[in-house]
Protein backbone atom coordinates (compact mmCIF):
# COMPACT_ATOMS: atom_id res chain seq x y z
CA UNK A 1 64.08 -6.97 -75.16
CA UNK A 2 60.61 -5.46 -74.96
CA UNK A 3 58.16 -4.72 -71.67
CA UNK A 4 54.75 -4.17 -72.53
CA UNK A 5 52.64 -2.96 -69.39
CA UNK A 6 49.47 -4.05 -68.79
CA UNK A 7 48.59 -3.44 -65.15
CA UNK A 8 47.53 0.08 -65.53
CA UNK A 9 44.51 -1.61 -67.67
CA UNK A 10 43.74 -3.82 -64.97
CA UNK A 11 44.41 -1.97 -62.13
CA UNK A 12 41.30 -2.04 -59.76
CA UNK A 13 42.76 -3.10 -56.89
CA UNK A 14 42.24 -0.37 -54.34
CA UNK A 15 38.36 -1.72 -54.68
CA UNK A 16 39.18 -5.17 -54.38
CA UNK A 17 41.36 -4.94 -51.34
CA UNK A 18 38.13 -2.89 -49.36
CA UNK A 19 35.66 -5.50 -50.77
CA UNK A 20 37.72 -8.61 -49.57
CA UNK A 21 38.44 -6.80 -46.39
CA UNK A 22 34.79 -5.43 -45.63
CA UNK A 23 33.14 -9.71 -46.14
CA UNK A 24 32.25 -11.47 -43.78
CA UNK A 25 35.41 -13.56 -43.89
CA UNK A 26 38.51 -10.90 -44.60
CA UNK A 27 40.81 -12.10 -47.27
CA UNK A 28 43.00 -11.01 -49.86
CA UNK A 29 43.82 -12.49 -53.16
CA UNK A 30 47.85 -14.00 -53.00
CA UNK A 31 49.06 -11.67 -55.86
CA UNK A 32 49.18 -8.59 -53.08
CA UNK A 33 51.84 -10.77 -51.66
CA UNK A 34 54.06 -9.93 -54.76
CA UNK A 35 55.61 -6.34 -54.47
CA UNK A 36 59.15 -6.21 -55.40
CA UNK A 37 60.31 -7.51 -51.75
CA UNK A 38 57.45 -10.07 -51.69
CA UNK A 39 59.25 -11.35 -54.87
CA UNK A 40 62.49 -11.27 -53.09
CA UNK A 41 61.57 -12.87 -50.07
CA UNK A 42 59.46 -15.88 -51.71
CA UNK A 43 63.24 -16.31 -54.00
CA UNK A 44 64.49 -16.89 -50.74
CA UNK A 45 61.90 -19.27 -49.33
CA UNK A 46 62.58 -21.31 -52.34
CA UNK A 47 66.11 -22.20 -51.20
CA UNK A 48 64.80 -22.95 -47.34
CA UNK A 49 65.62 -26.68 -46.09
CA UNK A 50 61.58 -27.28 -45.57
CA UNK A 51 60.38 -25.86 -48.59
CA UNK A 52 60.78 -28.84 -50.92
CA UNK A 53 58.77 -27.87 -53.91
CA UNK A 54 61.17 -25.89 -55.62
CA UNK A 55 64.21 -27.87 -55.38
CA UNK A 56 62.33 -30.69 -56.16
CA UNK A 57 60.70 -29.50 -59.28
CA UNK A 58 64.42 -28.63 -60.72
CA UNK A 59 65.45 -32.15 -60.09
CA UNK A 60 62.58 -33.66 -62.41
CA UNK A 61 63.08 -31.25 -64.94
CA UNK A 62 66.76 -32.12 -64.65
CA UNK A 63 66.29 -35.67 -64.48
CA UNK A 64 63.62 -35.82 -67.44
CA UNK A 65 64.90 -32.36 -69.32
CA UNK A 66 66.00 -34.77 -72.63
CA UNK A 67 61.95 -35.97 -72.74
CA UNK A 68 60.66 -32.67 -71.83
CA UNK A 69 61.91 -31.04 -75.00
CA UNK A 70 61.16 -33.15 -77.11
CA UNK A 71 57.56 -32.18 -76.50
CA UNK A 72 58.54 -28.48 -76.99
CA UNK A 73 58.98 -27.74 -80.30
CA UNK A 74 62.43 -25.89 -82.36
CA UNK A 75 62.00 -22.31 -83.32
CA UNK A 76 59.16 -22.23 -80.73
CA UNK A 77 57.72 -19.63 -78.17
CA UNK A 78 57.58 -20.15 -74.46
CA UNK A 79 55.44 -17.80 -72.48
CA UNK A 80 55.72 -17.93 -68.42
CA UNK A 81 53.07 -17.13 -65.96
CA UNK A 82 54.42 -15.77 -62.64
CA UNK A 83 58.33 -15.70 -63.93
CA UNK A 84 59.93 -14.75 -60.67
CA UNK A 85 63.53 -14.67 -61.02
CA UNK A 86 63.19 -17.52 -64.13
CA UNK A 87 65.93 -20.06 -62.68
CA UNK A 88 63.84 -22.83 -64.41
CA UNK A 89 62.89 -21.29 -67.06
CA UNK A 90 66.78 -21.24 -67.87
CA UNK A 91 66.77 -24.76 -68.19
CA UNK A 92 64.61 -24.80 -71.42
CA UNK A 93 66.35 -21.76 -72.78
CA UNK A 94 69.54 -23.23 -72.94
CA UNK A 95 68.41 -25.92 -74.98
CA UNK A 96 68.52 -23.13 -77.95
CA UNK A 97 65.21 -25.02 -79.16
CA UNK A 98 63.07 -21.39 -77.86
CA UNK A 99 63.08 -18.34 -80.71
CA UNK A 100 60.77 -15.88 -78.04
CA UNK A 101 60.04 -15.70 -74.41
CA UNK A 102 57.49 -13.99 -72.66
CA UNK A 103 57.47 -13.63 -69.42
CA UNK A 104 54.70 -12.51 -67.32
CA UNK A 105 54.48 -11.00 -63.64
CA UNK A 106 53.16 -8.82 -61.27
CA UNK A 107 55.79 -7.55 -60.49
CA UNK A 108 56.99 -4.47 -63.36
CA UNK A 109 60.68 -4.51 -61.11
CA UNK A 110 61.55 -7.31 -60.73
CA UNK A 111 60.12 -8.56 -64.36
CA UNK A 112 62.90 -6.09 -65.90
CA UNK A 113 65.20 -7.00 -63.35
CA UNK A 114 65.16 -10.71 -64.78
CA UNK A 115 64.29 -9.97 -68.29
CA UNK A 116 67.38 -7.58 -69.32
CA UNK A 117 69.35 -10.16 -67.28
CA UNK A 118 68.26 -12.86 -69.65
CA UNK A 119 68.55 -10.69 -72.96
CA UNK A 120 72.01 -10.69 -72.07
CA UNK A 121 72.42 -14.26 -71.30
CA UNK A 122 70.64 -15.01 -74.24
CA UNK A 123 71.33 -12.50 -76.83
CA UNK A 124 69.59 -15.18 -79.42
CA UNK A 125 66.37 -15.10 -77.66
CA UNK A 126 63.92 -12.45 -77.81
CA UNK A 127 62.42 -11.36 -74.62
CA UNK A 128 59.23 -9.66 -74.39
CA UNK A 129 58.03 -9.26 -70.76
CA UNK A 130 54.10 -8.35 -69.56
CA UNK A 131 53.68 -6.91 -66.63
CA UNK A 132 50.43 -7.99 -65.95
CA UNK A 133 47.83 -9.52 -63.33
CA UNK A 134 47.49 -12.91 -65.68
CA UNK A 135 44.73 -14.30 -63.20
CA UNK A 136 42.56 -11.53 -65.00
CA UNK A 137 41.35 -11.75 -68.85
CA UNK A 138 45.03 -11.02 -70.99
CA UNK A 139 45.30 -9.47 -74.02
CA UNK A 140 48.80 -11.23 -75.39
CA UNK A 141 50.06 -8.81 -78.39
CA UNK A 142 48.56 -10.53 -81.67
CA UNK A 143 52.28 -11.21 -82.97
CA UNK A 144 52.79 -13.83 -80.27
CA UNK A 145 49.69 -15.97 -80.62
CA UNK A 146 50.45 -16.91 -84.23
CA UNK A 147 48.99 -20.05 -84.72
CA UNK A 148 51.72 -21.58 -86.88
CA UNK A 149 54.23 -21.03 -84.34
CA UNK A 150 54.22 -23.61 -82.17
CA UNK A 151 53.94 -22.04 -78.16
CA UNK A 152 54.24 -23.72 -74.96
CA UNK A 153 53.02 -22.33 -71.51
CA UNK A 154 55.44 -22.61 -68.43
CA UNK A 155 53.51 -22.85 -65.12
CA UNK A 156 56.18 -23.87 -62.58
CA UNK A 157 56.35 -23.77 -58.92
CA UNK A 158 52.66 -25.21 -58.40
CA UNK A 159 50.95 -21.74 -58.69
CA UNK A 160 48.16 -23.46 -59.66
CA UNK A 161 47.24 -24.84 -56.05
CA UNK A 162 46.39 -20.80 -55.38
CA UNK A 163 43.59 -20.99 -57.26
CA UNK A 164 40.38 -21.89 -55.61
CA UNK A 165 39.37 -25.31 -57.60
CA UNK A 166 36.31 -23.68 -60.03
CA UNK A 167 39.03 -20.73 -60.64
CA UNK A 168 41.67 -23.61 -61.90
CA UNK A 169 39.48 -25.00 -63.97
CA UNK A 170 38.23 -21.70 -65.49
CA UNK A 171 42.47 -20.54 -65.36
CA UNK A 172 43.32 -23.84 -67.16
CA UNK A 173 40.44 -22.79 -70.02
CA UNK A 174 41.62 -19.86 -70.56
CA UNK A 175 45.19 -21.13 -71.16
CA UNK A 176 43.57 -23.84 -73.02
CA UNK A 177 41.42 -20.86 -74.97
CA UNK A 178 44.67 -18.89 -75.59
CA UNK A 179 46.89 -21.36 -77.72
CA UNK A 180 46.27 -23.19 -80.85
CA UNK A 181 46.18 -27.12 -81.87
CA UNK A 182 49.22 -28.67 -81.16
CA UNK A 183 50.37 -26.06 -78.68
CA UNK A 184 51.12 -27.26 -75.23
CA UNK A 185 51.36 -26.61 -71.04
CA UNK A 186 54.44 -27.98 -68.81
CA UNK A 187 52.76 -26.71 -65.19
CA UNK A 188 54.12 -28.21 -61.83
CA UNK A 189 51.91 -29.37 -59.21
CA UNK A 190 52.41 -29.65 -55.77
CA UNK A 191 51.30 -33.72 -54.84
CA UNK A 192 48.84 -34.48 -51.32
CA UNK A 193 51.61 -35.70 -48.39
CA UNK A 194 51.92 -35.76 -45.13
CA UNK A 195 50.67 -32.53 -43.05
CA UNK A 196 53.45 -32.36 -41.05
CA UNK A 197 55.73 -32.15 -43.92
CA UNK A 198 53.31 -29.70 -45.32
CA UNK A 199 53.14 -27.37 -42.19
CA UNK A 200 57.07 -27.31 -42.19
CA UNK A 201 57.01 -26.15 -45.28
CA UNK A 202 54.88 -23.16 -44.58
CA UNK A 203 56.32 -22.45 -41.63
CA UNK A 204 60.08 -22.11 -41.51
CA UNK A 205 62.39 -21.84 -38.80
CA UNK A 206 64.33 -18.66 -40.31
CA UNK A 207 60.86 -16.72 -40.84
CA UNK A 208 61.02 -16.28 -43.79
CA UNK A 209 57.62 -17.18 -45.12
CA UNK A 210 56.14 -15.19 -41.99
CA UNK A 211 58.02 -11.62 -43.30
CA UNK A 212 56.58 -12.74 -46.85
CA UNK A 213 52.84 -12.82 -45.67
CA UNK A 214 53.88 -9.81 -43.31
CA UNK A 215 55.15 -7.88 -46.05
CA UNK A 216 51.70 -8.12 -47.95
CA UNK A 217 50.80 -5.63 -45.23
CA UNK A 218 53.66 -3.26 -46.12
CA UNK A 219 52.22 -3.44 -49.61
CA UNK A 220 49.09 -1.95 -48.80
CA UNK A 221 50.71 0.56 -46.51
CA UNK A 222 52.82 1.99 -49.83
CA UNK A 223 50.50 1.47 -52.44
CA UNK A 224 46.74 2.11 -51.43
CA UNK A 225 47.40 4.39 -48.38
CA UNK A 226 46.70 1.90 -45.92
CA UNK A 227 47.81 2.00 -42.20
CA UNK A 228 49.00 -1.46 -40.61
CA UNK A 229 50.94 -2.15 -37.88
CA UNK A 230 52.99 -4.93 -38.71
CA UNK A 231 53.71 -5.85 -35.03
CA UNK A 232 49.77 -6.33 -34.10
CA UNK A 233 49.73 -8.61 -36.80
CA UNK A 234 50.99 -12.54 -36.84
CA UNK A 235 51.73 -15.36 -39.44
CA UNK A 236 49.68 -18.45 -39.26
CA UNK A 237 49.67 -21.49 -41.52
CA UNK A 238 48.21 -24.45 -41.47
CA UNK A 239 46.84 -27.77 -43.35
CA UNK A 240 42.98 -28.42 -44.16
CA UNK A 241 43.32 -31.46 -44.25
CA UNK A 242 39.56 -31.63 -45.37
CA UNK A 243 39.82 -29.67 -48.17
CA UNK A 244 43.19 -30.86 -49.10
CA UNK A 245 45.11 -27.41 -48.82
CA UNK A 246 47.54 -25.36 -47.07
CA UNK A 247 46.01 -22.05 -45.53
CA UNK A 248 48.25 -18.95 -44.95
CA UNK A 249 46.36 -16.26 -42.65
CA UNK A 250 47.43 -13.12 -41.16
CA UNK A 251 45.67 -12.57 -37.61
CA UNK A 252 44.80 -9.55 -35.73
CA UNK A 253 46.73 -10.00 -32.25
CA UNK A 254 44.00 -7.14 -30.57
CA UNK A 255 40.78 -5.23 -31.51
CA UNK A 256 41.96 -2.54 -33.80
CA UNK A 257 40.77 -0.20 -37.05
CA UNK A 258 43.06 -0.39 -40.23
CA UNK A 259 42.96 2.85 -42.12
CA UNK A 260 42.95 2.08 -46.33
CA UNK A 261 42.17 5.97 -48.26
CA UNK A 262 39.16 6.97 -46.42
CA UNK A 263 37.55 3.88 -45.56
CA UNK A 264 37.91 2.07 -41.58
CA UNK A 265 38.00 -1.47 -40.98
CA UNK A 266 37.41 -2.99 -37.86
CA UNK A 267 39.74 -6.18 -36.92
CA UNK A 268 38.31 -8.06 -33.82
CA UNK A 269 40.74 -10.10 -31.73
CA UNK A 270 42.42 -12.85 -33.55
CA UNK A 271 40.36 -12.00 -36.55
CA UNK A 272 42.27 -12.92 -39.53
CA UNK A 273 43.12 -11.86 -43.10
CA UNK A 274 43.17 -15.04 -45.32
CA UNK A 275 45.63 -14.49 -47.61
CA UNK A 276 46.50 -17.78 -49.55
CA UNK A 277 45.51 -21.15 -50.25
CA UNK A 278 47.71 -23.50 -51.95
CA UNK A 279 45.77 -26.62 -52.99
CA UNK A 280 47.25 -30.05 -53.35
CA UNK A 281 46.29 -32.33 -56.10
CA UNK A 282 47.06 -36.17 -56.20
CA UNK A 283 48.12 -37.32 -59.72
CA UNK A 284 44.98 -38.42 -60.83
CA UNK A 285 42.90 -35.45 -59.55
CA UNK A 286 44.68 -33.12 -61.36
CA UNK A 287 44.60 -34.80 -64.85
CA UNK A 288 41.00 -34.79 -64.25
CA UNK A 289 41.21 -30.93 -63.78
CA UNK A 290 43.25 -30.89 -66.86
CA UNK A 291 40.89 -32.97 -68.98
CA UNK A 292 37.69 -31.05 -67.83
CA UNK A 293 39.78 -27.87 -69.04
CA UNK A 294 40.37 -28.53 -72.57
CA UNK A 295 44.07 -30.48 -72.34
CA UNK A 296 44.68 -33.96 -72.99
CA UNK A 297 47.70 -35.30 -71.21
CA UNK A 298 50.84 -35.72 -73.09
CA UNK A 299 53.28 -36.71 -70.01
CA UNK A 300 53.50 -36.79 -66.45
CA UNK A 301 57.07 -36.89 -63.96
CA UNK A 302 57.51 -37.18 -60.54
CA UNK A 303 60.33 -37.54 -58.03
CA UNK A 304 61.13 -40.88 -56.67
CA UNK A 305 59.33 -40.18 -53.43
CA UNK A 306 56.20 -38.52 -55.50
CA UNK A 307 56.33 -35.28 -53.61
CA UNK A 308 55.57 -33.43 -56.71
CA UNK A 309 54.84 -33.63 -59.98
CA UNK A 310 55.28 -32.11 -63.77
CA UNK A 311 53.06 -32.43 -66.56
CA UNK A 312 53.11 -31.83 -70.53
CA UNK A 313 49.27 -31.26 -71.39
CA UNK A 314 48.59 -30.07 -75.59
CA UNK A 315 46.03 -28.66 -76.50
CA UNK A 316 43.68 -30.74 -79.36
């Protein structure tokens, strides 16, 4: 197992924090959600009653795992964006079809965490994690993009439908940009439903996902100096219906100024932080996105009820 760090390269993001917090309309980009808790907490979310995308993405991959590799390649390499604690990548690894994997997160804790965990669980495999922002420009070590190895990108969970829909298509051709002929992209994608099951989802009777977005706070208290009170803050979800995606928001419960290093920010009464979008795509808007990107569509499973779906894209 190796851990090559790449955040330090990237690492602006004291000056992106005060620039999404001094516009017009505050926000702040979904990866501050992901500290080593954050990571925790969203684990847990994943196993709540209303969250359904997670439980249902195992089942197709369960269900369809036989067709699935068969599109993947023996002696191949599978690189992960966003790798959390990798229960699905597990799936593919026990196959014993994958030589290398790579997975890459935010997260330099927790991507150890998982990655000695699966060196030892898989002492066949090697494991070379990145910690690394992967919605900016990567740099992937030279030895990985060989273009006679065959590689396939694992994009799970519907972390796609964070990306605002010009930033997926420019995310899906860089992906496209980064493999070779022949090479190939099993990404899960959260299917357009009905709002109230999407506003369950998002809003859970345990709390959880409210201490997640909460936590983003905490974040910015530890790591750029900031000074939030968590208690004159609140979580607040919802469905635009209009622009066919869920919107998570933090709002300001009273006027109040938010410390970060030396600069003050003023929050006006139920002025709110928007702090993640997660898009929904019907079947046949998202191949669309996929074909405009540089993928042609290989394969495409849902669930019985078509509350989500999985899709095997290559790369011509």
């Amino acid at each position: 197992m190796r851990i090559i760090d790449q955040l330090q390269e990237q690492n602006n993001r004291f000056d992106e924090a005060i620039e999404s917090l001094t516009a017009t309309k505050k926000s702040l980009q979904p990866k501050f959600l992901y500290d080593k808790y954050g990571s925790v907490l969203f684990e847990q979310i994943t196993q709540l009653e209303e969250y359904y995308p997670t439980r249902t993405e195992l089942s197709i991959m369960e269900g369809s795992l036989d067709e699935i590799l068969r599109h993947i390649s023996s002696r191949s390499t599978v690189i992960e964006f966003g790798s959390g604690a990798s229960r699905k990548i597990r799936m593919l690894l026990e196959s014993g079809m994958i030589d290398e994997y790579v997975p890459i997160d935010i997260s330099k804790s927790f991507l150890m965490e998982s990655s000695e965990q699966l060196s030892v669980d898989y002492p066949a495999i090697q494991v070379t994690g990145i910690v690394a922002d992967y919605t900016n420009e990567l740099n992937l070590p030279k030895e990985l993009m060989d273009a006679t190895k065959k590689k396939t990108v694992f994009f799970p969970g519907s972390t796609i439908g964070n990306f605002e829909k010009k930033e997926a298509h420019n995310f899906l051709s860089m992906i496209a940009a980064l493999l070779s002929s022949g090479d190939g992209l099993l990404i899960g994608v959260d299917v357009k439903k009905a709002p109230r099951i999407l506003h369950n989802a998002y809003n859970d009777k345990e709390g959880i996902t409210a201490k997640f977005n909460l936590n983003l706070l905490t974040h910015l208290n530890r790591e750029l100096g900031a000074d939030f009170n968590l208690n004159q803050f609140e979580h607040y979800a919802f469905y635009n219906a209009e622009l066919g995606r869920v919107e998570m928001h933090l709002v300001s419960m009273e006027e109040q100024v938010v410390t970060i290093g030396n600069k003050s920010i003023l929050f006006n009464n139920h002025e709110t932080i928007h702090t993640e979008n997660s898009y929904k795509y019907s079947i046949s808007e998202f191949q669309q996105l996929a074909s405009s990107s540089g993928f042609v569509l290989e394969k495409t499973w849902t669930d019985p009820k078509e509350l989500f779906s999985l899709h095997y894209l290559s790369v011509l």
